[in-house]
Each structure stands twice: as C-alpha cells, then as structure tokens.
PDB file of N, CA and C in Angstrom:
ATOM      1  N   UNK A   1     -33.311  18.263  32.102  1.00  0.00           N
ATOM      2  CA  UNK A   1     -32.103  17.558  31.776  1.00  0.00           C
ATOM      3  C   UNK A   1     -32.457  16.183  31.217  1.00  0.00           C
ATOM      4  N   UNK A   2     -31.668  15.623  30.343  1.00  0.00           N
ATOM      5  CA  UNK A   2     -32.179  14.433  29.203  1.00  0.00           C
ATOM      6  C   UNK A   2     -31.374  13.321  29.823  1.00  0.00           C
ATOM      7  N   UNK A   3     -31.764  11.849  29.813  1.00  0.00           N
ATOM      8  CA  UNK A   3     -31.058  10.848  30.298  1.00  0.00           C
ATOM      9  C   UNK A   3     -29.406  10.732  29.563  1.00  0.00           C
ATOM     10  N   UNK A   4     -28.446  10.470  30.422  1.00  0.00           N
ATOM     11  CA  UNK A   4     -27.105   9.990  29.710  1.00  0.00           C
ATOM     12  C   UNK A   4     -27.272   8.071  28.501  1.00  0.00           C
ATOM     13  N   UNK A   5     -26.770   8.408  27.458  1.00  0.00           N
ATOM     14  CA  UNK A   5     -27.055   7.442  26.946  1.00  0.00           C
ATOM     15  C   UNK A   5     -26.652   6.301  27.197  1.00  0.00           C
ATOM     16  N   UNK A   6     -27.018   5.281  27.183  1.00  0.00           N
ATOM     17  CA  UNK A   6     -26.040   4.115  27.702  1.00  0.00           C
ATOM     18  C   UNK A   6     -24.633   3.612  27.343  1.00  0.00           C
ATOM     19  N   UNK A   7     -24.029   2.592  27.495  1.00  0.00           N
ATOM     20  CA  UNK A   7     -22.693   2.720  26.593  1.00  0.00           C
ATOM     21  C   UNK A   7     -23.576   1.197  24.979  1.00  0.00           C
ATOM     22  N   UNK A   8     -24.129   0.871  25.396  1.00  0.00           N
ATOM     23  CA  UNK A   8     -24.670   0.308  23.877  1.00  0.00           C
ATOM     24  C   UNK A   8     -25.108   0.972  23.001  1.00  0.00           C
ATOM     25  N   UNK A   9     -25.833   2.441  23.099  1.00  0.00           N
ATOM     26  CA  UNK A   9     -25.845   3.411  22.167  1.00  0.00           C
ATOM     27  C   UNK A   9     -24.826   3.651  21.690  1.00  0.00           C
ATOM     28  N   UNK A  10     -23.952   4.504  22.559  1.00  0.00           N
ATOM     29  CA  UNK A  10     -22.590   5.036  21.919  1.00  0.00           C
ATOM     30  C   UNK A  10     -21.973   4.226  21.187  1.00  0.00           C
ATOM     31  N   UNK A  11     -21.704   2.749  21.799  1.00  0.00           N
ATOM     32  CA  UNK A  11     -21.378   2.015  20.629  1.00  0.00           C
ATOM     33  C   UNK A  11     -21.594   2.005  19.213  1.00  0.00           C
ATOM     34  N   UNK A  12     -22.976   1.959  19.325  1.00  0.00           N
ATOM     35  CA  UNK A  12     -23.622   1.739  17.851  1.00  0.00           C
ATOM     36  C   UNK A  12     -23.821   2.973  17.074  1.00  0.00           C
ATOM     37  N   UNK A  13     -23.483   4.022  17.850  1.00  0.00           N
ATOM     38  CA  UNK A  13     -22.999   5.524  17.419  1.00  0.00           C
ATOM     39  C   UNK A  13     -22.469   5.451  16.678  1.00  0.00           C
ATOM     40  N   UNK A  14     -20.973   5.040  17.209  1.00  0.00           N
ATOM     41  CA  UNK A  14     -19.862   4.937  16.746  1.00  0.00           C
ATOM     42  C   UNK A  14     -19.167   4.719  15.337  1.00  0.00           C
ATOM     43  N   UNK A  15     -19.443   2.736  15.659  1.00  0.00           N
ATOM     44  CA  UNK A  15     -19.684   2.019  14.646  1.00  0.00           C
ATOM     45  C   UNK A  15     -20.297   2.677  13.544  1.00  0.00           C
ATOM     46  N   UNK A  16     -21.325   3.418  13.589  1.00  0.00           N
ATOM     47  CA  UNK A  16     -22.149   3.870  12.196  1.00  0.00           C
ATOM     48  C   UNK A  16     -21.372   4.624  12.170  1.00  0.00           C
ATOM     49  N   UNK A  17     -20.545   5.447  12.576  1.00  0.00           N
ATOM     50  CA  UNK A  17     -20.094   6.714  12.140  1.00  0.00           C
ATOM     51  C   UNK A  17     -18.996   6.489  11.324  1.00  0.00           C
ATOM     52  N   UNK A  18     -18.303   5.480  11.590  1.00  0.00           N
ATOM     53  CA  UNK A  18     -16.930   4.901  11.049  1.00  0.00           C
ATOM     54  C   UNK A  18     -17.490   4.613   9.981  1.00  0.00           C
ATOM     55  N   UNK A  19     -18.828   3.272  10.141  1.00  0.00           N
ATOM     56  CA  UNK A  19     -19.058   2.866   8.818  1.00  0.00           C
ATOM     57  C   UNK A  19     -19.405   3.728   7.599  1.00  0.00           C
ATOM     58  N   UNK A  20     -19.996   4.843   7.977  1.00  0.00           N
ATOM     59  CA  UNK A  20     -20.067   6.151   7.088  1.00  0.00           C
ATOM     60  C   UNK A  20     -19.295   6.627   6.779  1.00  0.00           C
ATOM     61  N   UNK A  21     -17.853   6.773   7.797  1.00  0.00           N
ATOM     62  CA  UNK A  21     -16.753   7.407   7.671  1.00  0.00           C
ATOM     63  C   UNK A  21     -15.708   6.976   6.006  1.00  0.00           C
ATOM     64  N   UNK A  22     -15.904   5.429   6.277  1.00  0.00           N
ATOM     65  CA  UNK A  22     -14.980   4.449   5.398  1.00  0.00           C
ATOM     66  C   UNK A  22     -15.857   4.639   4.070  1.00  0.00           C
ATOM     67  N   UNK A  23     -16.953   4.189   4.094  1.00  0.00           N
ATOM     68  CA  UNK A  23     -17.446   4.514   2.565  1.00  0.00           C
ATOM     69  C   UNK A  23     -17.566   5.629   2.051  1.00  0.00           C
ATOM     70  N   UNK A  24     -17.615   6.796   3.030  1.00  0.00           N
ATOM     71  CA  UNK A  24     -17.799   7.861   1.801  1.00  0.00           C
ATOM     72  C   UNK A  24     -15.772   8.286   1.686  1.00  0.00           C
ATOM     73  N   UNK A  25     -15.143   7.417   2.764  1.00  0.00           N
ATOM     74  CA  UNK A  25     -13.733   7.588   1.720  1.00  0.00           C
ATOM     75  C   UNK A  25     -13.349   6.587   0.920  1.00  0.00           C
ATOM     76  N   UNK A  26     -14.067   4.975   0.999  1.00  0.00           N
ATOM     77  CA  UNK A  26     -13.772   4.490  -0.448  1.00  0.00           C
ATOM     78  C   UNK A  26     -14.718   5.058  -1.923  1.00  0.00           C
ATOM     79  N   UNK A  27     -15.706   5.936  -1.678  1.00  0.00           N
ATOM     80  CA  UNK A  27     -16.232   6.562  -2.598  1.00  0.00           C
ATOM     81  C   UNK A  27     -15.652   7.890  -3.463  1.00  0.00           C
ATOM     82  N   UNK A  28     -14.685   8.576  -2.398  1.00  0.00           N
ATOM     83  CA  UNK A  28     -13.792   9.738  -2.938  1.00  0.00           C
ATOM     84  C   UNK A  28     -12.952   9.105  -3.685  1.00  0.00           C
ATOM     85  N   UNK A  29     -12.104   8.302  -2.875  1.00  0.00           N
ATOM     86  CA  UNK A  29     -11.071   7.633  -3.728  1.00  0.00           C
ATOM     87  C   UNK A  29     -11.374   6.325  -4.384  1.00  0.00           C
ATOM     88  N   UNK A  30     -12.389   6.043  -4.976  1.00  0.00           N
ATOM     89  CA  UNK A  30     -12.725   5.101  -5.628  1.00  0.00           C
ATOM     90  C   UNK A  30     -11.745   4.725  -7.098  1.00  0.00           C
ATOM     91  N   UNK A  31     -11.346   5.759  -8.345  1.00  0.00           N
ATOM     92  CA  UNK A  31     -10.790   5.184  -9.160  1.00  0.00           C
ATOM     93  C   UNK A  31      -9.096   5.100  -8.482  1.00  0.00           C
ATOM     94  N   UNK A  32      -8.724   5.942  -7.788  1.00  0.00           N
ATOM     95  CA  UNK A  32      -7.099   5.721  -7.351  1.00  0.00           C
ATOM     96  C   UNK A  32      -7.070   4.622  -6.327  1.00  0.00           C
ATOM     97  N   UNK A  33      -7.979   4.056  -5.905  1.00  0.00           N
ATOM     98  CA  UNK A  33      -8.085   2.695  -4.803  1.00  0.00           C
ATOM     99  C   UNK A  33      -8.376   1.471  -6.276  1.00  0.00           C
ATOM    100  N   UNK A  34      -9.014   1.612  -7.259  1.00  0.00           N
ATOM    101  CA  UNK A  34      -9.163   0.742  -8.128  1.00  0.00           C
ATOM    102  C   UNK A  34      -7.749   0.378  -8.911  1.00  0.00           C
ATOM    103  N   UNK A  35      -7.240   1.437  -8.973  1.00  0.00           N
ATOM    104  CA  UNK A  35      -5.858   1.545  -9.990  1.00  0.00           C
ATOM    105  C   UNK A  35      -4.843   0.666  -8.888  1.00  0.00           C
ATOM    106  N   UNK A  36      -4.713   1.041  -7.397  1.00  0.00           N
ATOM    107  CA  UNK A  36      -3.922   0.327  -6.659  1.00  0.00           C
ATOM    108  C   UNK A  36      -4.032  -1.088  -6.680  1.00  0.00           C
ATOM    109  N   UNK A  37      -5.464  -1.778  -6.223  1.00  0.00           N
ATOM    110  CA  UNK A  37      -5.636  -2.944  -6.171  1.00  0.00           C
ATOM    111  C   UNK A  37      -5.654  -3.755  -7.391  1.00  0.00           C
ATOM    112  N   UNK A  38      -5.630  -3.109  -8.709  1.00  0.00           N
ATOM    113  CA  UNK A  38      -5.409  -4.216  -9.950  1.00  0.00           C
ATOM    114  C   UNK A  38      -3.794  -3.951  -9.733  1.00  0.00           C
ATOM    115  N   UNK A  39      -2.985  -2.897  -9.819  1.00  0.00           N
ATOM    116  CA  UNK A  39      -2.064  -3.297  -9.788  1.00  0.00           C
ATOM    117  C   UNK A  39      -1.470  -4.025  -8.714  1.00  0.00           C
ATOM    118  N   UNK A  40      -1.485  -4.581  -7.611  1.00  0.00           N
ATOM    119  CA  UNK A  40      -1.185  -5.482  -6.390  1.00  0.00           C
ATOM    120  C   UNK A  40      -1.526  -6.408  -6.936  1.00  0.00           C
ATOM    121  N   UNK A  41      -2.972  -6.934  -7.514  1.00  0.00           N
ATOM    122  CA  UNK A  41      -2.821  -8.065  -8.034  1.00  0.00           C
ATOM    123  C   UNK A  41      -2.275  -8.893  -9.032  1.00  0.00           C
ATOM    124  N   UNK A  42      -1.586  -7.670 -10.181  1.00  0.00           N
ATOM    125  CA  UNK A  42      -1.039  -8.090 -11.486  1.00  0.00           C
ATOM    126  C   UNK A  42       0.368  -8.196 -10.650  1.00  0.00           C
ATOM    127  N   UNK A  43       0.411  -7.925  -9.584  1.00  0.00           N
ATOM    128  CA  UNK A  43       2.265  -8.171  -9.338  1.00  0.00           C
ATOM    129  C   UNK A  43       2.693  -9.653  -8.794  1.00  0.00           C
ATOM    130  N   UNK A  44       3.994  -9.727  -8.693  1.00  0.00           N
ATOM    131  CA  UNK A  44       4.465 -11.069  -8.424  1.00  0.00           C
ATOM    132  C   UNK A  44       4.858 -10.896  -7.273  1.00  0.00           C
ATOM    133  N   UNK A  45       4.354 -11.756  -6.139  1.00  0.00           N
ATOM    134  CA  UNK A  45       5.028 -11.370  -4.825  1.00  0.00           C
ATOM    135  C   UNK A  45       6.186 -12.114  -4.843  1.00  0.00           C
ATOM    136  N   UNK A  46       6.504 -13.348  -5.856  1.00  0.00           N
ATOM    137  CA  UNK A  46       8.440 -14.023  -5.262  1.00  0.00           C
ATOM    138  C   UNK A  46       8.983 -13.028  -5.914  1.00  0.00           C
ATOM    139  N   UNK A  47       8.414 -11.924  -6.716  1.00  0.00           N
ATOM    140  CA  UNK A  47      10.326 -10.949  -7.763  1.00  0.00           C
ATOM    141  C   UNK A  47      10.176  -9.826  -6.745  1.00  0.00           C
ATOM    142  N   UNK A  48      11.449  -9.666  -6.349  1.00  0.00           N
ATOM    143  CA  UNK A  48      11.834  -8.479  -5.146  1.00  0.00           C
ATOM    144  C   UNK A  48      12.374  -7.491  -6.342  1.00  0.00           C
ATOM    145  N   UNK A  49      11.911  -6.290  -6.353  1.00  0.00           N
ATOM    146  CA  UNK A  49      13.010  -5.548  -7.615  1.00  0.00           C
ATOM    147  C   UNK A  49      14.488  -4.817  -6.922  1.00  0.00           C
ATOM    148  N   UNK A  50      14.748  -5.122  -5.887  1.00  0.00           N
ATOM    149  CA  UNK A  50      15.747  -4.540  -4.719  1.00  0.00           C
ATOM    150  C   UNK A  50      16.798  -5.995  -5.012  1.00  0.00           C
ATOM    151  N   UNK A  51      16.541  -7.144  -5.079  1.00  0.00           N
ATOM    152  CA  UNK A  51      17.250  -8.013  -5.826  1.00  0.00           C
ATOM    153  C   UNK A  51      17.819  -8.207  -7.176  1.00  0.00           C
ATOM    154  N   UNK A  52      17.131  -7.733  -8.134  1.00  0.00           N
ATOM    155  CA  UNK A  52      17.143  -7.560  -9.266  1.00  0.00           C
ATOM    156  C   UNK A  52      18.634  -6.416  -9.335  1.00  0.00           C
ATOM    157  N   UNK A  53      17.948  -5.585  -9.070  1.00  0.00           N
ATOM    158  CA  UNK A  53      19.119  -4.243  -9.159  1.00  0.00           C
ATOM    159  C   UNK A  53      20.787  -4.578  -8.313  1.00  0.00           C
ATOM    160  N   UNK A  54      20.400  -4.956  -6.985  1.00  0.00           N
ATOM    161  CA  UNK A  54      21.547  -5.927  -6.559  1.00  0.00           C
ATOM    162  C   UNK A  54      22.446  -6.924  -7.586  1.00  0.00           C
ATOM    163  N   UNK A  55      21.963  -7.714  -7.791  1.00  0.00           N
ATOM    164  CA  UNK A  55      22.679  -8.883  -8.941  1.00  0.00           C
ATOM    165  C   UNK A  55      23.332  -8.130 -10.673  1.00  0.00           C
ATOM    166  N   UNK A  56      22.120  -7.116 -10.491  1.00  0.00           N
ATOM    167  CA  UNK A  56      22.979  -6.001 -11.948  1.00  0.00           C
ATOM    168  C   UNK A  56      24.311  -5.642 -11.710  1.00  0.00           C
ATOM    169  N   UNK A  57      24.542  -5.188 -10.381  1.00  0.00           N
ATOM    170  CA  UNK A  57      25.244  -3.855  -9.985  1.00  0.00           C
ATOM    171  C   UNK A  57      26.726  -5.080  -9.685  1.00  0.00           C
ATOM    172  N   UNK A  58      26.341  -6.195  -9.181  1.00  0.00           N
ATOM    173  CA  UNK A  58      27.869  -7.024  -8.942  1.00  0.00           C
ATOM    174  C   UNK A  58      28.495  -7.464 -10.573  1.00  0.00           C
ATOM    175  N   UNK A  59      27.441  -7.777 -11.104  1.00  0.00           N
ATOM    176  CA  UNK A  59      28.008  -7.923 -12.785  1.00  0.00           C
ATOM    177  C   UNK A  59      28.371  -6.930 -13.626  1.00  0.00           C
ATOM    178  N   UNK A  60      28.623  -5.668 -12.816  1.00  0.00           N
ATOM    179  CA  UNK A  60      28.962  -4.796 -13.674  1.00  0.00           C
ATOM    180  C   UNK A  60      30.552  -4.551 -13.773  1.00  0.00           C
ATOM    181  N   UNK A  61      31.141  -4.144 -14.385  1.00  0.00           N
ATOM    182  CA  UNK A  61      32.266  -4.145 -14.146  1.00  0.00           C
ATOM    183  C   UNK A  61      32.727  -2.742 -14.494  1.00  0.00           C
ATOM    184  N   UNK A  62      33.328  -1.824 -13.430  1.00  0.00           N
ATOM    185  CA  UNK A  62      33.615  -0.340 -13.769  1.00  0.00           C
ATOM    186  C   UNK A  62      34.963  -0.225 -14.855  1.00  0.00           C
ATOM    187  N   UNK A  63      34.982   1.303 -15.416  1.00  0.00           N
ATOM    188  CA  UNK A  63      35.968   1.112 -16.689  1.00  0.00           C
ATOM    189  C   UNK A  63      37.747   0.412 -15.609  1.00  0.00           C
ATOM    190  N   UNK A  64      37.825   0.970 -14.806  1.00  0.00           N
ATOM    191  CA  UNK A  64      39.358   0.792 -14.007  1.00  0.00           C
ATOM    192  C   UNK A  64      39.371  -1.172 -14.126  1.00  0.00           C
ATOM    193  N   UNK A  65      38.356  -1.786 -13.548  1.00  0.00           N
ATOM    194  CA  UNK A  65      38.391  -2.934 -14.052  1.00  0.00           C
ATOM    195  C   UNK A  65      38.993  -3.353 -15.443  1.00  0.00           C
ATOM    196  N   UNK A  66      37.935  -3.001 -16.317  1.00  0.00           N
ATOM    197  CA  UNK A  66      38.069  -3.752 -18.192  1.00  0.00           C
ATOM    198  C   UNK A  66      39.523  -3.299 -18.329  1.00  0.00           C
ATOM    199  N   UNK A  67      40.073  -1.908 -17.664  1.00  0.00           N
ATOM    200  CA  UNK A  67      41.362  -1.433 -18.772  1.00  0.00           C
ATOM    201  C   UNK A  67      42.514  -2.175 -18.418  1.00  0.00           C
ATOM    202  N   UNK A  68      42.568  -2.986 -16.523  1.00  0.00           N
ATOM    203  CA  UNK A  68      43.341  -3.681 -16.192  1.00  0.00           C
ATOM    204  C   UNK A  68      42.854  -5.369 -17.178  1.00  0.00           C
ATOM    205  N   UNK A  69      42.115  -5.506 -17.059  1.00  0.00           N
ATOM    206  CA  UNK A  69      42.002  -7.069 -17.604  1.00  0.00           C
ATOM    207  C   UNK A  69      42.267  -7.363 -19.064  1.00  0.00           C
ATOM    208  N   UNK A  70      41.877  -6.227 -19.509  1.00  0.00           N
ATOM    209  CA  UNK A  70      42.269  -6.237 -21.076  1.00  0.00           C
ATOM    210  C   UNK A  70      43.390  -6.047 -21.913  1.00  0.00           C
TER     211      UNK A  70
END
C-alpha cells in the first residue's frame, strides 16, 4: 500500500490541472474569445442601447394620434 498524499500535493495537483484546464480552453476558443474582447473594447460603456430605443418609442407618435391633431 502507497503513502496518502499530503494536502500540498493535491493542491498543486489541482492548480495545474485548472491551469491546463483554462489554456487549452482559451486555445479552442481562441479566434471567438478574440472577436469578443475587441469588440468590448470598441464599445462605449456611457451609451445604454435600452435607452436609446426608450426615447425613440415616446417620440413616436401612433397614426390615432396625427389624425386627431391634424
């Protein structure tokens, strides 16, 4: 029967295993992780587009509106 490993092995088990884990999945998804992060950075974090569409939708005015005002 073989000694139980300590818990500082397993640790460092671990750790490597993850760290292997993460690179060979930023390596699969390498160009669709590239495409995400330029676009996050080309964006504007003050324009909300959920605001945008909001402020359209009160300036609109449906036809029952124009036919009374006109």
């Amino acid at each position: 029967m073989g000694k139980k490993p300590s818990g500082s092995k397993q640790a460092f088990f671990i750790l490597g295993a993850l760290a292997l884990g993460w690179l060979a999945i930023e390596m699969a998804f390498k160009p669709f992780l590239d495409k995400a992060r330029s676009a996050m950075d080309n964006s504007d974090p003050t324009r909300d587009p959920d605001d945008r569409l909001d402020k359209q939708s009160d300036h609109l005015q449906s036809d029952d509106d124009r036919s009374t005002t006109a």
